[in-house]
N, C-alpha and C. Protein backbone atom coordinates (compact mmCIF):
# COMPACT_ATOMS: atom_id res chain seq x y z
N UNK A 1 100.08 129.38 69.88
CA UNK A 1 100.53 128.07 69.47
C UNK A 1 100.05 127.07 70.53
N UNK A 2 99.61 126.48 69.70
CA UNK A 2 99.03 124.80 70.86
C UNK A 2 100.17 124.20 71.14
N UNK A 3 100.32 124.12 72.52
CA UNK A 3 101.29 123.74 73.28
C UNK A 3 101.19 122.29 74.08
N UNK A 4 101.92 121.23 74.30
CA UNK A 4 101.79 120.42 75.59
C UNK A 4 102.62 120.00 76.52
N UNK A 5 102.67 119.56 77.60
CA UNK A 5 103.75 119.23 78.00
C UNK A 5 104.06 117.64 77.79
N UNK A 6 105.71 117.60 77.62
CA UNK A 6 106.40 116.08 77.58
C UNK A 6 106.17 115.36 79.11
N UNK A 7 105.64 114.25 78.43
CA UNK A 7 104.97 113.58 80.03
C UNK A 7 106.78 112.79 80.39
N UNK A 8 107.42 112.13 81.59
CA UNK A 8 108.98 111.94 81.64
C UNK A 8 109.18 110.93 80.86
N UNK A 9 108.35 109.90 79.98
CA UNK A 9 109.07 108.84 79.25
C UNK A 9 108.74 109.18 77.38
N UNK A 10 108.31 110.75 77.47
CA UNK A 10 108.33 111.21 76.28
C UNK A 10 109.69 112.45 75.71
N UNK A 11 109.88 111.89 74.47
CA UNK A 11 111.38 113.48 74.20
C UNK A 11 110.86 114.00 73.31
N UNK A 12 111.76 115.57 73.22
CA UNK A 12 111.31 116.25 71.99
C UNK A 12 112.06 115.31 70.93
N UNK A 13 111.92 115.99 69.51
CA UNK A 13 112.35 116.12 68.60
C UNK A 13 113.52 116.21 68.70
N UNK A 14 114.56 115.58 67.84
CA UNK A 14 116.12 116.04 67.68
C UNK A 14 116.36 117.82 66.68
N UNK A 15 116.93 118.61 67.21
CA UNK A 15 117.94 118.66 68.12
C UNK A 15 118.48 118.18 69.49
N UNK A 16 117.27 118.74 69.19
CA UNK A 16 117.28 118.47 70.93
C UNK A 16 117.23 117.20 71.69
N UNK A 17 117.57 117.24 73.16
CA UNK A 17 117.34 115.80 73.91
C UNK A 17 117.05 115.81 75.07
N UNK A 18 116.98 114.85 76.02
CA UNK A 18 116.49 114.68 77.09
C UNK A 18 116.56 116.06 77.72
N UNK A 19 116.13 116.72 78.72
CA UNK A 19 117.07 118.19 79.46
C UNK A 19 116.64 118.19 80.25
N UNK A 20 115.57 117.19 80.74
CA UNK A 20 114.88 117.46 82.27
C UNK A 20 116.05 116.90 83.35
N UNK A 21 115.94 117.76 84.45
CA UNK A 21 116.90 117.14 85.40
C UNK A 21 118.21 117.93 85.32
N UNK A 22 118.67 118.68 84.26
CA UNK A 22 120.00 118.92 83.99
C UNK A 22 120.25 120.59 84.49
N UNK A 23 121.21 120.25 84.84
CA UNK A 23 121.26 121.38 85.62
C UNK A 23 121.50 122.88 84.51
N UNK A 24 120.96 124.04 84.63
CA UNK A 24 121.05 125.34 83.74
C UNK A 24 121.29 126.24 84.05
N UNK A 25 122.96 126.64 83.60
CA UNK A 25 123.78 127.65 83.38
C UNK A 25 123.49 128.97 82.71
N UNK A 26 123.79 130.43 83.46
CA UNK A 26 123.51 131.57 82.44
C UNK A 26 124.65 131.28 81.26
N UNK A 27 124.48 132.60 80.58
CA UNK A 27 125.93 132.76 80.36
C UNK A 27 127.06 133.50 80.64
N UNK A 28 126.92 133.42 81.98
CA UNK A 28 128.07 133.57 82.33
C UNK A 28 128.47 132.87 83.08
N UNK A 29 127.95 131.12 83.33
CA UNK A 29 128.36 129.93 83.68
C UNK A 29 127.76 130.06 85.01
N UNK A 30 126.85 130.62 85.43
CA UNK A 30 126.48 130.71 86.93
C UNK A 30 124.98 129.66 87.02
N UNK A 31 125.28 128.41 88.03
CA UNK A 31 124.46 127.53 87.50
C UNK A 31 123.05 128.00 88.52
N UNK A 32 121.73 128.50 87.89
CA UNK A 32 120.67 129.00 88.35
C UNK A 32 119.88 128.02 88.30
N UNK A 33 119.65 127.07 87.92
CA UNK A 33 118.49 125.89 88.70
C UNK A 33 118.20 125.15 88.15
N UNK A 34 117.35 124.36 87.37
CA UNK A 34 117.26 122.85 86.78
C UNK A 34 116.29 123.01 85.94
N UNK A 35 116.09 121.95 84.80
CA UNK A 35 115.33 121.76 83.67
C UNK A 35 114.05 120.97 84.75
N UNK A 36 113.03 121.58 84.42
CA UNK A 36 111.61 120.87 85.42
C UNK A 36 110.94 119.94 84.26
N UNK A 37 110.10 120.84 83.33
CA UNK A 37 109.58 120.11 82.29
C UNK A 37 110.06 120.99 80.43
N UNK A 38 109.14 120.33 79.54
CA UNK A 38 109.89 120.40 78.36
C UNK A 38 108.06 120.49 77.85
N UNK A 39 108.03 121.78 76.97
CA UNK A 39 106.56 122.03 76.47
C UNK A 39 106.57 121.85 74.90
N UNK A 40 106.29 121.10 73.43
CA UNK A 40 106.10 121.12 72.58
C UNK A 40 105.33 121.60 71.89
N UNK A 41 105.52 121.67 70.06
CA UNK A 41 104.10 122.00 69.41
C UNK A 41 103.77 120.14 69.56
N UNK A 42 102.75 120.53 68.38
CA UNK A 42 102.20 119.49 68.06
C UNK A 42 102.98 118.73 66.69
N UNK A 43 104.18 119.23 66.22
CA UNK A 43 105.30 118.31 65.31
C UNK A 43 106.27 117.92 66.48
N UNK A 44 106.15 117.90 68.01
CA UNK A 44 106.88 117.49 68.87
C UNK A 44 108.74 118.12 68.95
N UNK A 45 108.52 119.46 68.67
CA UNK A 45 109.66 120.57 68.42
C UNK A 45 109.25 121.33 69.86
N UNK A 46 110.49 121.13 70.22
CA UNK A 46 110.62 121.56 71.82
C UNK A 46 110.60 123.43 71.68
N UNK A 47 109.74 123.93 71.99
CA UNK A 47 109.26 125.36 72.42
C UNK A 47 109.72 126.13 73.58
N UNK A 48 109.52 125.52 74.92
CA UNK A 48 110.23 125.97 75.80
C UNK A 48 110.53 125.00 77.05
N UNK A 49 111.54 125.36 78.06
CA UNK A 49 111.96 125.12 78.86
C UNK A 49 110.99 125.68 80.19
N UNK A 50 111.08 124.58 81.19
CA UNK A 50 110.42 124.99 83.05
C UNK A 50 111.96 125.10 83.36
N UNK A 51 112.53 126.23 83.79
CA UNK A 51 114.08 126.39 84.42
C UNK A 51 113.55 126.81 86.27
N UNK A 52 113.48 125.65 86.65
CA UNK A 52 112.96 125.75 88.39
C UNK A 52 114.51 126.13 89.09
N UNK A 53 114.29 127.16 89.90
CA UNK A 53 114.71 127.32 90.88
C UNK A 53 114.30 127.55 92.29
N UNK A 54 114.93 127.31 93.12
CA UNK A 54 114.53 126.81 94.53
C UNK A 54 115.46 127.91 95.68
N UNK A 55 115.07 128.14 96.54
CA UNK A 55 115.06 129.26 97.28
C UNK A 55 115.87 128.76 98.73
N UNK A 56 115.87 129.59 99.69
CA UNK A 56 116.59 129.11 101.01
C UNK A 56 116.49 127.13 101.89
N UNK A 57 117.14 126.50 101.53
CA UNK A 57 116.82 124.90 101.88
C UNK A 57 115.25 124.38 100.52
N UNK A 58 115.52 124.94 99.79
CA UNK A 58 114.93 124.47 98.59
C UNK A 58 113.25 124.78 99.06
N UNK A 59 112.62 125.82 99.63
CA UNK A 59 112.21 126.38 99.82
C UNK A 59 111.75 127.39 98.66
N UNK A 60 110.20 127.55 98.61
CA UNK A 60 110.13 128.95 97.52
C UNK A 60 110.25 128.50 95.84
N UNK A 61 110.08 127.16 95.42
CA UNK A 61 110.59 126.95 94.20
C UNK A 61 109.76 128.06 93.07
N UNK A 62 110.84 128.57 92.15
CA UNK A 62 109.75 128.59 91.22
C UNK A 62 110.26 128.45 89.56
N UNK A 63 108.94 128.18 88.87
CA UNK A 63 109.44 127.98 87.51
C UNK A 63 109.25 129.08 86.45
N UNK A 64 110.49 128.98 85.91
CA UNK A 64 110.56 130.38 84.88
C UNK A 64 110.21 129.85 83.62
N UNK A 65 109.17 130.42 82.59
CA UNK A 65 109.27 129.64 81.36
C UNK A 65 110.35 130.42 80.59
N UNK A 66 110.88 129.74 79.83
CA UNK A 66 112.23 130.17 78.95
C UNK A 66 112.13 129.48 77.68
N UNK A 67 112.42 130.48 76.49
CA UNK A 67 112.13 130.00 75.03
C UNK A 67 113.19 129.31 75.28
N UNK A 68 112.80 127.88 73.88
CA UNK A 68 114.10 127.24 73.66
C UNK A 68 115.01 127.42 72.61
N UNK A 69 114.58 128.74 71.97
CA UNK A 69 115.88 129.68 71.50
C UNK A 69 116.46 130.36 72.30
N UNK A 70 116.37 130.30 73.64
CA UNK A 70 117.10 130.80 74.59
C UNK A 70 118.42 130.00 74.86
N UNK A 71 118.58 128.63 74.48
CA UNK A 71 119.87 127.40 74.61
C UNK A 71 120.86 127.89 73.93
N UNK A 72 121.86 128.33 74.57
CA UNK A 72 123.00 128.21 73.70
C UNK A 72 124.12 126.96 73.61
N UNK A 73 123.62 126.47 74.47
CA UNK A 73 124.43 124.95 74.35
C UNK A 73 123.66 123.27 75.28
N UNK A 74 123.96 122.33 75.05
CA UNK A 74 123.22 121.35 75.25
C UNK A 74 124.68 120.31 75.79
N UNK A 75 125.00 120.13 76.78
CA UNK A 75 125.44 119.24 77.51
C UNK A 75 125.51 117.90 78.13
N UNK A 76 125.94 117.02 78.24
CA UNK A 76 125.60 115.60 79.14
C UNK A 76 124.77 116.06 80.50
N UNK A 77 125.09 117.11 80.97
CA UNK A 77 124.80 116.96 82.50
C UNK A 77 124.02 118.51 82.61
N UNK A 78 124.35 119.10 81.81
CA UNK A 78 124.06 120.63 81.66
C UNK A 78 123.25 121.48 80.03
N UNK A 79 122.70 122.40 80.96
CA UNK A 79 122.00 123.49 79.51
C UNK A 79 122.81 125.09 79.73
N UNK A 80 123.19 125.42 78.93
CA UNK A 80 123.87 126.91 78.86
C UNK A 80 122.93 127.66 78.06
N UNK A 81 122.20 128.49 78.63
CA UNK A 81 121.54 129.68 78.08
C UNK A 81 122.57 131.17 77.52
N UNK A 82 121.60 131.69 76.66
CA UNK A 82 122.41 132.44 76.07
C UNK A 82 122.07 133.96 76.43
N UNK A 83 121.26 133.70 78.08
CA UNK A 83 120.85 134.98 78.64
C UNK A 83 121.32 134.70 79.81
N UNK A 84 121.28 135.93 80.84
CA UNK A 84 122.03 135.97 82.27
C UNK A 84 121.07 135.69 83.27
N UNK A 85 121.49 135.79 84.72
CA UNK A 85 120.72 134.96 85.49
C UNK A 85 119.83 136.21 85.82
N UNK A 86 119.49 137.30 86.01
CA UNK A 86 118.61 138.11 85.75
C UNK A 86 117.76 138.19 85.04
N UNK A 87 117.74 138.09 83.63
CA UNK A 87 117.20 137.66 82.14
C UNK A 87 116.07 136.49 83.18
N UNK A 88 116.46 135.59 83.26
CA UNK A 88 115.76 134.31 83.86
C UNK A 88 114.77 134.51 84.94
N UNK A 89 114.94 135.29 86.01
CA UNK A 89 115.04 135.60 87.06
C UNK A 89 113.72 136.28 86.58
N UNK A 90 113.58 137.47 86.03
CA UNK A 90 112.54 138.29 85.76
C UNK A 90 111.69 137.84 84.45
N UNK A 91 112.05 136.90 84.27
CA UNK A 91 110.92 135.59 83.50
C UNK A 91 109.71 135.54 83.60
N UNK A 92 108.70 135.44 82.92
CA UNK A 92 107.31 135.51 83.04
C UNK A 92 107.44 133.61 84.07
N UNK A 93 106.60 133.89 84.89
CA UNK A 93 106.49 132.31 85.62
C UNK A 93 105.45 131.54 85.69
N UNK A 94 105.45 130.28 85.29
CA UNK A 94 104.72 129.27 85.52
C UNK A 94 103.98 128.64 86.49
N UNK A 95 102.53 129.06 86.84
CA UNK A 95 101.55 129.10 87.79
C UNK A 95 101.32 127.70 88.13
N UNK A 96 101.24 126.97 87.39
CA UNK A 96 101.29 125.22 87.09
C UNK A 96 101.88 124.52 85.81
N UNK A 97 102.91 123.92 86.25
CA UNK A 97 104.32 123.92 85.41
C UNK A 97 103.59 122.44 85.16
N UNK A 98 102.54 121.96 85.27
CA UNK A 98 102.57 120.66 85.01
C UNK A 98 101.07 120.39 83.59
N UNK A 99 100.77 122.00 83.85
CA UNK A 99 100.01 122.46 82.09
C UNK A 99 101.11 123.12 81.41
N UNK A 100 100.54 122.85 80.20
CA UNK A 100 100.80 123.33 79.11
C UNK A 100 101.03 125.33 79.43
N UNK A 101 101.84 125.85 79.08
CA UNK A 101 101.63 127.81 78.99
C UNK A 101 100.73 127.99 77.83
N UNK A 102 99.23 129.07 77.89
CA UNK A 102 98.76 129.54 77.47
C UNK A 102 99.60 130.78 76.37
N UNK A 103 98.58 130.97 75.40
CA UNK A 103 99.66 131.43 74.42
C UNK A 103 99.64 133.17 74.77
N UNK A 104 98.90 133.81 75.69
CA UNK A 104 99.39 134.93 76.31
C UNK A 104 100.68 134.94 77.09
N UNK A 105 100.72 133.86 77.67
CA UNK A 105 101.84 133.46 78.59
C UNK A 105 103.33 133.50 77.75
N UNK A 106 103.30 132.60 76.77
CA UNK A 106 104.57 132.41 75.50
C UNK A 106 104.56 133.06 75.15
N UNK A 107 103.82 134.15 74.32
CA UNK A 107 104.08 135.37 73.92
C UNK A 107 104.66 136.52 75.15
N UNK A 108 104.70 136.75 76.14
CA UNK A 108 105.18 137.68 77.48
C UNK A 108 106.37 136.88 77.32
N UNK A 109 106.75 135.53 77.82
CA UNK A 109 107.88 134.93 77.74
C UNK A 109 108.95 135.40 76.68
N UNK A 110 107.95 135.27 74.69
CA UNK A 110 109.24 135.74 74.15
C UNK A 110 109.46 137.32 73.81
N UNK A 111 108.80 138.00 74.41
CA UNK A 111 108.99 139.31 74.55
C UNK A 111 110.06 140.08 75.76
N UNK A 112 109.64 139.07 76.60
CA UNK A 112 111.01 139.52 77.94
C UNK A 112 112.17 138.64 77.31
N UNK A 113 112.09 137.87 76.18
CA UNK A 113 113.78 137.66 76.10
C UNK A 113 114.11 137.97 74.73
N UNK A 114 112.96 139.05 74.21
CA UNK A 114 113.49 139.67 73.30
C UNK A 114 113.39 138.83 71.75
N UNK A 115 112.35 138.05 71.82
CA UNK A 115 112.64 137.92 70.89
C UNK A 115 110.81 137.18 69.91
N UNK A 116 110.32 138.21 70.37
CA UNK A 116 108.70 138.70 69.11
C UNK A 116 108.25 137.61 69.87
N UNK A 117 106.65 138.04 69.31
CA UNK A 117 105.71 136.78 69.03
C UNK A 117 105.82 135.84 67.71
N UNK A 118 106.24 134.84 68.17
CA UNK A 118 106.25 133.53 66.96
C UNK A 118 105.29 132.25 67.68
N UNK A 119 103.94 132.73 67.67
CA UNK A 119 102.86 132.24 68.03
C UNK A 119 101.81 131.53 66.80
């Protein structure tokens, strides 16, 4: 799937909304690191999530790509995923979070969270 990224004064599509910046919860409420960027198709339907986390004094960042059938909830201030902070953790990762993921990449992504190629 042809992918791009939302440049910051662009949004997906509704459902969805703003999420960059917001901080992201497993589920089991353990808050693991922040919305970086937001990748679309080309009908501007949000695909996946950059869930950056940052390491000793914010040190070490890195970005996990995460389907955005991975959301189980959408917040003012917060995203609740509907996988654990492990799930995330062992995430296929984003080499340059500021391209688009190649569609080898999204496909590994929705295979470690279980859920096929829908490429």
């Amino acid at each position: 799937m042809n992918l791009s990224r939302l440049e910051r004064h662009q949004h997906p599509r509704p459902p969805h909304h703003e999420l960059r910046q917001k901080s992201v919860f497993d589920s089991g409420s353990r808050n693991i690191g922040q919305v970086g960027n937001l990748y679309v198709d080309d009908d501007r339907d949000l695909r996946f999530l950059d869930v950056c986390t940052s390491g000793f004094l914010g040190f070490g960042t890195k970005h996990y790509l995460v389907p955005a059938e991975a959301i189980a909830e959408e917040a003012p201030g917060s995203v609740t995923l509907n996988v654990d902070q492990q799930a995330v953790e062992n995430a296929p990762t984003l080499a340059n979070p500021r391209t688009a993921p190649d569609e080898e990449l999204q496909r590994a992504a929705h295979e470690h969270f279980g859920l096929g190629a829908v490429l």
